[in-house]
Protein backbone atom coordinates (compact mmCIF):
# COMPACT_ATOMS: atom_id res chain seq x y z
CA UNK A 1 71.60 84.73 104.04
CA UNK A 2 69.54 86.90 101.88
CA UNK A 3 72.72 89.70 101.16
CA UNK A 4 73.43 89.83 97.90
CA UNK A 5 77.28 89.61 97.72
CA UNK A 6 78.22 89.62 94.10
CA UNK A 7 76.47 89.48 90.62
CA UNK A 8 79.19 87.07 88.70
CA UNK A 9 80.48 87.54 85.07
CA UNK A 10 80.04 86.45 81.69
CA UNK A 11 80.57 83.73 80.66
CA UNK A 12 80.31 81.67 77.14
CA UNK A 13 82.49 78.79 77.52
CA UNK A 14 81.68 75.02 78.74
CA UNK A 15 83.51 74.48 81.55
CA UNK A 16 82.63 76.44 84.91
CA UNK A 17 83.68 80.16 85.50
CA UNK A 18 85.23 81.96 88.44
CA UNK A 19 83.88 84.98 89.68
CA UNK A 20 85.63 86.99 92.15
CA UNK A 21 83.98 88.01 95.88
CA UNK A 22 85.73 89.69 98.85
CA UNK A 23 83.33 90.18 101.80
CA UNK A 24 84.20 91.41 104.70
CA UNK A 25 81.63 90.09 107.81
CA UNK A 26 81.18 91.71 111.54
CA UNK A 27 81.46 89.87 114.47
CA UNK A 28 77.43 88.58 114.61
CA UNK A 29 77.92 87.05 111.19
CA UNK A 30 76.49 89.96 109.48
CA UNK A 31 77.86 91.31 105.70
CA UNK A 32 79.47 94.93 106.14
CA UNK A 33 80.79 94.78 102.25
CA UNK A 34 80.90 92.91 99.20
CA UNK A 35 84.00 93.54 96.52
CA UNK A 36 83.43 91.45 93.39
CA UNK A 37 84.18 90.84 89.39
CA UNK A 38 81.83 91.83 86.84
CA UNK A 39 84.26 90.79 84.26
CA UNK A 40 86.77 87.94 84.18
CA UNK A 41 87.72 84.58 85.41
CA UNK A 42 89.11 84.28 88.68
CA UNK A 43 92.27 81.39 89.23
CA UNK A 44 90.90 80.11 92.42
CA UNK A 45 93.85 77.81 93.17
CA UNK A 46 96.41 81.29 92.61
CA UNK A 47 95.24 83.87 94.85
CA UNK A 48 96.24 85.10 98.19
CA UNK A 49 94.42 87.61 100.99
CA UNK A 50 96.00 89.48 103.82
CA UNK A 51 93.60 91.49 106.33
CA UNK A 52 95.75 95.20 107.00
CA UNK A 53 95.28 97.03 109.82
CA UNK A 54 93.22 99.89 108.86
CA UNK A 55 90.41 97.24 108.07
CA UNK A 56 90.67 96.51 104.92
CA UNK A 57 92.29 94.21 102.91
CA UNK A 58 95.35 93.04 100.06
CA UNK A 59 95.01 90.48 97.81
CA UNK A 60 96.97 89.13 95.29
CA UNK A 61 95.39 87.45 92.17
CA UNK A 62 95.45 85.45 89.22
CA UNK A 63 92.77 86.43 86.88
CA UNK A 64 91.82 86.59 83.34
CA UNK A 65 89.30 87.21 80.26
CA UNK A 66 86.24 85.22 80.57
CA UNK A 67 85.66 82.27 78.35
CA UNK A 68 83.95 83.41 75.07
CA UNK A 69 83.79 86.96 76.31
CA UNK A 70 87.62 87.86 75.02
CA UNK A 71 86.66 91.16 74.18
CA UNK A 72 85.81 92.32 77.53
CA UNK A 73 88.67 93.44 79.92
CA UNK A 74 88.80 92.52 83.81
CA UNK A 75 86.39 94.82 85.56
CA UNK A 76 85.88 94.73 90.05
CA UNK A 77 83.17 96.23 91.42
CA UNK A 78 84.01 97.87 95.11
CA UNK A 79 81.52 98.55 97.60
CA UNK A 80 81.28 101.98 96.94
CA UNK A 81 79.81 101.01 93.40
CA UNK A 82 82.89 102.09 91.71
CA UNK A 83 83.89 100.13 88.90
CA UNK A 84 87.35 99.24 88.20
CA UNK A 85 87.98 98.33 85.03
CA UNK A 86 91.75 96.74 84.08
CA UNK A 87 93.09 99.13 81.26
CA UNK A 88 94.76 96.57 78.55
CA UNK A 89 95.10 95.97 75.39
CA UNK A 90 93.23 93.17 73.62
CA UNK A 91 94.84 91.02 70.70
CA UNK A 92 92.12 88.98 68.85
CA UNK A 93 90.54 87.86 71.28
CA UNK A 94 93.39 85.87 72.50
CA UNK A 95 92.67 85.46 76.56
CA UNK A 96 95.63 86.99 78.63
CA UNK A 97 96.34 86.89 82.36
CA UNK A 98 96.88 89.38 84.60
CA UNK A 99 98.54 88.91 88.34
CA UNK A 100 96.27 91.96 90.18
CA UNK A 101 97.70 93.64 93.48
CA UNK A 102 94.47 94.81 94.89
CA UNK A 103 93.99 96.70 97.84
CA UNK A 104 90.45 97.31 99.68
CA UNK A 105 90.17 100.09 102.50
CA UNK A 106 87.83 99.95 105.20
CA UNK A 107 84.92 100.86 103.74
CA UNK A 108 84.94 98.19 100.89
CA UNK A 109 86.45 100.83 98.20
CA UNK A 110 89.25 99.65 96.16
CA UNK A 111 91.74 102.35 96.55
CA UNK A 112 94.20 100.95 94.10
CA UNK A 113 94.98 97.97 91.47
CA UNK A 114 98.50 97.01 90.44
CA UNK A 115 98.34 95.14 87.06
CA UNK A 116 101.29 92.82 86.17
CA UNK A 117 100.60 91.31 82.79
CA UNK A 118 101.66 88.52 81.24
CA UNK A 119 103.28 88.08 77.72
CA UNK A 120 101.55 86.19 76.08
CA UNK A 121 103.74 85.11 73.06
CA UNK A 122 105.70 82.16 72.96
CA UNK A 123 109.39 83.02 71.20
CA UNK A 124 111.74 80.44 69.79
CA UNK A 125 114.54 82.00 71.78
CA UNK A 126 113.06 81.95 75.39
CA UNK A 127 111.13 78.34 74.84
CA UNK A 128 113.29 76.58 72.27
CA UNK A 129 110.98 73.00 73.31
CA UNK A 130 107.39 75.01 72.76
CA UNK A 131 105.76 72.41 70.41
CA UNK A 132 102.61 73.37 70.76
CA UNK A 133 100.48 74.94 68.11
CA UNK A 134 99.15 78.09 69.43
CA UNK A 135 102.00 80.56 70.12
CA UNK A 136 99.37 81.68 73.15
CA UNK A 137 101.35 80.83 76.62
CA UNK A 138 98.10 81.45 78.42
CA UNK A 139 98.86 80.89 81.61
CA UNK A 140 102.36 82.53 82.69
CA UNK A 141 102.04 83.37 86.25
CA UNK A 142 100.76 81.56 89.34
CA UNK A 143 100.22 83.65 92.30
CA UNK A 144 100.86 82.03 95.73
CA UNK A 145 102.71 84.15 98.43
CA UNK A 146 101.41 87.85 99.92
CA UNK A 147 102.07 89.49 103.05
CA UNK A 148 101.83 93.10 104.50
CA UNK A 149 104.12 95.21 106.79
CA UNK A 150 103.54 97.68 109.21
CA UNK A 151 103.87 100.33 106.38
CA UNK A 152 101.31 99.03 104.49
CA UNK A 153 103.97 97.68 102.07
CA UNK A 154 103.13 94.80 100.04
CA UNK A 155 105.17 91.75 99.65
CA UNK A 156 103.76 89.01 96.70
CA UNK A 157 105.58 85.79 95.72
CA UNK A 158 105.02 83.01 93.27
CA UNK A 159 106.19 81.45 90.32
CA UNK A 160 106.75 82.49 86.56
CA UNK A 161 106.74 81.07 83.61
CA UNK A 162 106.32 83.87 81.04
CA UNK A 163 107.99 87.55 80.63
CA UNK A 164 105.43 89.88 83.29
CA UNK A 165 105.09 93.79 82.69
CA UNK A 166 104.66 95.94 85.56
CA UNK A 167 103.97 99.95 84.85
CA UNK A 168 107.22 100.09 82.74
CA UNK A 169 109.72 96.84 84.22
CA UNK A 170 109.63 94.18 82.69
CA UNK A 171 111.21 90.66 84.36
CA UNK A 172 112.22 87.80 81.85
CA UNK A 173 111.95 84.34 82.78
CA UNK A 174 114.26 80.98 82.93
CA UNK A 175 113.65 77.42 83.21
CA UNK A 176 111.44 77.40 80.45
CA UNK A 177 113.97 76.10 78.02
CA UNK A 178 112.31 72.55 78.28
CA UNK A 179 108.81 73.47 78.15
CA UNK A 180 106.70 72.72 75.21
CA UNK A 181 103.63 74.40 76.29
CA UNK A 182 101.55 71.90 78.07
CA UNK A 183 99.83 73.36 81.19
CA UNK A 184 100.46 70.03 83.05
CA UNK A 185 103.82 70.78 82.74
CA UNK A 186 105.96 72.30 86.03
CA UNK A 187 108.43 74.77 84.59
CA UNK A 188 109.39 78.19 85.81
CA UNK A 189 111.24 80.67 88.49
CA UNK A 190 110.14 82.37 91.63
CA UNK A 191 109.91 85.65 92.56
CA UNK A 192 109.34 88.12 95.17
CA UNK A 193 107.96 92.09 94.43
CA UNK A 194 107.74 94.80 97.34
CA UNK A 195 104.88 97.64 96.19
CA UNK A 196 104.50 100.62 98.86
CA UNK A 197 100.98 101.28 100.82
CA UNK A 198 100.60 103.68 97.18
CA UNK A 199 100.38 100.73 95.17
CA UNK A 200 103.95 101.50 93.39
CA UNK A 201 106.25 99.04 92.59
CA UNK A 202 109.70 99.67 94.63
CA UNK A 203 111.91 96.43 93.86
CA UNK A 204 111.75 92.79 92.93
CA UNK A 205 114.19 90.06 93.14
CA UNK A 206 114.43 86.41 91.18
CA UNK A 207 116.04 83.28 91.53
CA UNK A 208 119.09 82.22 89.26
CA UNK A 209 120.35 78.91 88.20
CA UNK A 210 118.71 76.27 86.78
CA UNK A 211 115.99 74.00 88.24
CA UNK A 212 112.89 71.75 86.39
CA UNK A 213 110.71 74.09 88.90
CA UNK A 214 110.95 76.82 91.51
CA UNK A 215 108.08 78.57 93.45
CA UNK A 216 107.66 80.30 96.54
CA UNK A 217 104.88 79.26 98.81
CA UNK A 218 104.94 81.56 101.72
CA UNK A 219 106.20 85.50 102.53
CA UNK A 220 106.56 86.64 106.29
CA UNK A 221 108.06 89.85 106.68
CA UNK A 222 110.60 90.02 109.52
CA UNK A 223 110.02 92.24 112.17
CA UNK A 224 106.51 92.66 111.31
CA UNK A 225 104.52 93.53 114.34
CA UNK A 226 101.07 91.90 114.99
CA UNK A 227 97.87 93.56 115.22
CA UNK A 228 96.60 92.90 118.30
CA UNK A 229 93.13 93.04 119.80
CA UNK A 230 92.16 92.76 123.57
CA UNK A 231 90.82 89.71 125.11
CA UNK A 232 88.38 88.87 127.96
CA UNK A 233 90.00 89.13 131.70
CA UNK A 234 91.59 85.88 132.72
CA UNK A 235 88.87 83.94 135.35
CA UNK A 236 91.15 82.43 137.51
CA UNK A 237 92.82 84.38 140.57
CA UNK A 238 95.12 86.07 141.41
CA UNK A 239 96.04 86.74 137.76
CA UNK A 240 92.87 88.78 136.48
CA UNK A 241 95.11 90.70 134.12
CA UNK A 242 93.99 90.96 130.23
CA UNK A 243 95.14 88.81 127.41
CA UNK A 244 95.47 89.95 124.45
CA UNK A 245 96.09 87.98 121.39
CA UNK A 246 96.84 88.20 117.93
CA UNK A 247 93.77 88.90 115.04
């Protein structure tokens, strides 16, 4: 309608440019809050949302510096009008990507951002094929799985193709050997990271052996309970008990 839901980021290159909105709408259609980027590119095909039971939300994302603006960081906007700026450091204006754990309370404010950062430098050791001329990997991390348990713990999933950084851990990756650096080439491992409802990382597991390609698609947490919400009273007698079903 006429809500205002974002005001988009900067952008210098040629191609189009991803901006980043999570809004959250009531039940007659109407926006209760906007969360969006005022800085960076948004990888639209690697991201992931989970609603959490306190009303609010996770997400999991793939994002980046925008095109021709390298020497701005990531920055999200909450609906508090907090800005959250990504704290990194910038090497000449070489882009970098950043896998962010976000998570949005009820109100629209972002009550915490996990960074996991991705190397950007290709070595001789780890890609022995890399034949391309920039040493930049670029993209390193595609973000595809997320899911939340009862705890508010946060499970994310994907697939890796460059060393990622998170606080002070950092996980290496295989299956690279063959890749010379072209981004239409599948290469890589998955992986799985558990953060608490805090936003702290507690463990992480990844695959072994060697494949062309692994990635993880989908997380369910076992033994998760649904949130449930109750339904209108069956219509047909003598059952008029109440349904309820899952959100």
């Amino acid at each position: 309608g006429d809500t205002e839901i974002g005001v988009g980021s900067v952008y210098g290159g040629n191609s189009g440019n991803l901006s980043l909105a999570i809004n959250k709408i009531d039940s007659e259609g109407n926006v209760v809050w906007s969360v969006y980027s005022t800085a960076g590119e948004l990888d639209n095909s690697s991201r992931r949302m989970a609603v959490t039971a306190d009303g609010g939300c996770v997400a999991f994302l793939n994002m980046r510096h925008s095109e021709g603006d390298t020497g701005t960081r990531i920055s999200l906007h909450d609906a508090l009008g907090v800005d959250h700026e990504v704290p990194f450091d910038i090497e000449n204006g070489v882009r970098s990507y950043h896998g962010l754990v976000i998570k949005v309370a009820a109100d629209g404010g972002i009550t915490w951002v996990k960074d996991i950062a991705v190397n950007a430098t290709a070595d001789n050791e780890t890609y022995p094929g890399w034949t391309q001329s920039s040493r930049n990997i670029g993209q390193g991390l595609f973000a595809y799985a997320l899911d939340v348990d009862n705890d508010g713990n946060v499970y994310i999933g994907g697939r890796m193709c460059a060393a990622l950084t998170i606080d002070d851990v950092t996980i290496q990756p295989h299956n690279v050997d063959t890749w010379t650096g072209s981004a239409q080439t599948s290469v890589g491992n998955m992986f799985v990271m558990k953060f608490d409802a805090r936003g702290n990382l507690v463990k992480h597991i990844e695959s072994e052996g060697a494949a062309t390609q692994e990635s993880i698609r989908q997380i369910k947490v076992v033994g998760t309970t649904p949130v449930w919400r109750a339904a209108a009273p069956c219509k047909c007698p003598p059952c008029l008990s109440t349904i309820r079903t899952p959100i």
